[in-house]
Protein backbone atom coordinates (compact mmCIF):
# COMPACT_ATOMS: atom_id res chain seq x y z
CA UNK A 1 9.50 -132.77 -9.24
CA UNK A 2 9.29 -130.30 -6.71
CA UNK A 3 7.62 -126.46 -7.24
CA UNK A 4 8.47 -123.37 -5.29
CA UNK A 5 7.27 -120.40 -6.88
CA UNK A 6 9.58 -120.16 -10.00
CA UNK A 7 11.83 -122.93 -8.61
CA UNK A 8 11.70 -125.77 -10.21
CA UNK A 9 13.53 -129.50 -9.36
CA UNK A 10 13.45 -132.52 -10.96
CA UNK A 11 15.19 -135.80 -10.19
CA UNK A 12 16.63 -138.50 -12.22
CA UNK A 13 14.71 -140.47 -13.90
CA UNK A 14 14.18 -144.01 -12.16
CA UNK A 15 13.26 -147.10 -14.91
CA UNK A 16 11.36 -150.28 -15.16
CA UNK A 17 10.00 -149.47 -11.52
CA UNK A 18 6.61 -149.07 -10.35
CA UNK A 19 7.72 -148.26 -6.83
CA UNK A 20 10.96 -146.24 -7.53
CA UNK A 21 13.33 -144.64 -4.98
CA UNK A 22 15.31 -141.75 -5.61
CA UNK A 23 17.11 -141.28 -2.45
CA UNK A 24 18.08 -137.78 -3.82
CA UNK A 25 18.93 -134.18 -2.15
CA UNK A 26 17.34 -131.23 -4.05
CA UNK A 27 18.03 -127.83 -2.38
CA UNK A 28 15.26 -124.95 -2.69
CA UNK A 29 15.49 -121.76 -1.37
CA UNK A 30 12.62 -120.20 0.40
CA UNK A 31 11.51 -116.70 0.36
CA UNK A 32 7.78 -117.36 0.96
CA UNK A 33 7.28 -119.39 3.88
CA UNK A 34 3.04 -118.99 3.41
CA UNK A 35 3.21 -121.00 -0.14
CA UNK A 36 3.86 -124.57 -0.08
CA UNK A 37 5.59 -126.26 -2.11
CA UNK A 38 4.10 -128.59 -4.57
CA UNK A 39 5.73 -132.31 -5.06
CA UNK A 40 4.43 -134.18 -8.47
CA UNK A 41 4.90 -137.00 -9.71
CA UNK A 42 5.30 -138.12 -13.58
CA UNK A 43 6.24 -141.27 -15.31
CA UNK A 44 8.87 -141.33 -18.10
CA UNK A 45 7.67 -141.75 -21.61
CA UNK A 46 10.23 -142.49 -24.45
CA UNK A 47 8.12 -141.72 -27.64
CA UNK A 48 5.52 -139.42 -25.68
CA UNK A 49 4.54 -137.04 -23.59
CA UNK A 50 5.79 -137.68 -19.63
CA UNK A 51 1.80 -138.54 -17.67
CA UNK A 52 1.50 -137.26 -14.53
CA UNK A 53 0.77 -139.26 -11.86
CA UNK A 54 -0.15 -137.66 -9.08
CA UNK A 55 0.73 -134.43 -6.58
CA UNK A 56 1.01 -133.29 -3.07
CA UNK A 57 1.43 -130.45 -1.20
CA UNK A 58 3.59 -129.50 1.61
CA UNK A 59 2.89 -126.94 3.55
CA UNK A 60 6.58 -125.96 5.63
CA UNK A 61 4.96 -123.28 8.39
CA UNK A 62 5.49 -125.41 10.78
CA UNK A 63 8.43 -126.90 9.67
CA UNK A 64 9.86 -123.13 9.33
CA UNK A 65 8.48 -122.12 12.71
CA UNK A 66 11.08 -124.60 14.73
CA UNK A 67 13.51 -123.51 12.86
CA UNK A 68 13.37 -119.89 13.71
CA UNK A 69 13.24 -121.44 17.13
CA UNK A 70 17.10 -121.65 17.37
CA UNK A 71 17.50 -124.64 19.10
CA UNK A 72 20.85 -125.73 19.71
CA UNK A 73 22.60 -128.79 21.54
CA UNK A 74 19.58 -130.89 21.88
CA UNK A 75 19.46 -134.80 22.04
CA UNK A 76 19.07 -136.81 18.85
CA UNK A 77 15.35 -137.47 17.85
CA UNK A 78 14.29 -135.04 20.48
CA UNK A 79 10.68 -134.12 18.82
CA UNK A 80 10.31 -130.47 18.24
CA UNK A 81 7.06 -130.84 17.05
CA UNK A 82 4.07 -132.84 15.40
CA UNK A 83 1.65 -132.50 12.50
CA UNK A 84 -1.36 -133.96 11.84
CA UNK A 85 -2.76 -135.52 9.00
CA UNK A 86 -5.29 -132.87 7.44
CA UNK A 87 -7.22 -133.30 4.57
CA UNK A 88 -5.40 -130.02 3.02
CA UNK A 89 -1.63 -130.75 4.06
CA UNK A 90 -1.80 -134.75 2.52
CA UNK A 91 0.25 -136.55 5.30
CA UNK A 92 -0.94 -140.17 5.03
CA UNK A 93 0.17 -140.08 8.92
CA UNK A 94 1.47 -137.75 11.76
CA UNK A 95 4.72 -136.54 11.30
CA UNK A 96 7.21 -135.44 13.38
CA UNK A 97 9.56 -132.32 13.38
CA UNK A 98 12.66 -133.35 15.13
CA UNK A 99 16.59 -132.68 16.18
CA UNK A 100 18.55 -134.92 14.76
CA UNK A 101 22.37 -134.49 14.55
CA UNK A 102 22.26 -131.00 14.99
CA UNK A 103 19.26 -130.21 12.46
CA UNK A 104 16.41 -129.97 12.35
CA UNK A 105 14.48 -132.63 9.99
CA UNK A 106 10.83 -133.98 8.80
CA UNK A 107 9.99 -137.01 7.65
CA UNK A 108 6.60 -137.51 6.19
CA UNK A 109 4.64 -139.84 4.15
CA UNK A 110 2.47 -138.07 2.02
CA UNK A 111 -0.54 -139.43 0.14
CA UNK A 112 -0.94 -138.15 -4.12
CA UNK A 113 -3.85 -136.44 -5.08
CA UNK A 114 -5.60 -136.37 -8.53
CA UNK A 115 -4.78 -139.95 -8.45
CA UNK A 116 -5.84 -143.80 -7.42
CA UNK A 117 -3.80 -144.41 -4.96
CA UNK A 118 0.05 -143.76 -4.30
CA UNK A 119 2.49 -142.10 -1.65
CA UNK A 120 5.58 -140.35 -1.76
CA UNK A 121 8.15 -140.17 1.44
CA UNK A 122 10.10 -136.69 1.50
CA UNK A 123 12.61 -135.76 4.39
CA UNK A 124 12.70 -131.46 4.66
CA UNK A 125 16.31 -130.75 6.15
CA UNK A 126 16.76 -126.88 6.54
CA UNK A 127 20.00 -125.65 5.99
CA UNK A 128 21.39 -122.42 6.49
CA UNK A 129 23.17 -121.14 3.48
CA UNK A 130 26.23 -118.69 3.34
CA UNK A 131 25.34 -115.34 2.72
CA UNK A 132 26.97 -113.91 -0.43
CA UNK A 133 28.70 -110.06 -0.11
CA UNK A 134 28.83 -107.94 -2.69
CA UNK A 135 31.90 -105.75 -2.99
């Protein structure tokens, strides 16, 4: 599940798995690029209630930086920029921001807190919505 503010996501619910892949797109739309957005994970109870198993953060300054960089009609995996593991941003390496077919994308590996051990990889893919007129 993914937390932005009010915004909640979930994804579907992946059985009999204890190293599941979602390979899912959830859309959030950001109006307060200083909070980061909160990933957590839970596992699926039938008869009980869901346990969580762990959370990360991800903080998207950076990522929303090179976007407001307008970049346009660069080569594929040219790297836009890099972040470093830090102890608050839980990268379990360095991850790069990069052009790739026209957008701009992250891929990171990020290690769960409040937990043994485990690791979640997320791919942040901006996209530039339509904006709505009111007549």
């Amino acid at each position: 599940m993914l937390c932005k503010l009010l915004q909640k996501l979930k994804t579907r619910v992946v059985k009999n798995s204890c190293n599941p892949e979602w390979n899912e797109e959830l859309t959030l739309s950001i109006s307060q690029p200083d909070i980061p957005l909160v990933l957590t994970v839970y596992d699926h109870d039938t008869f009980t209630v869901d346990d969580k198993m762990g959370s990360a953060t991800i903080d998207i300054k950076q990522f929303l930086d090179s976007v407001t960089l307008h970049l346009e009609n660069l080569p594929n995996g040219t790297i836009i920029s890099k972040v470093p593991p830090t102890v608050e941003n839980c990268l379990a390496e360095e991850s790069s921001i990069v052009w790739n077919d026209g957008k701009i994308v992250q891929d990171m590996s990020l290690r769960l807190r409040n937990v043994e051990s485990g690791a979640v990889e997320v791919q942040l893919e901006w996209i530039d919505l339509p904006v709505s007129s009111n007549f």
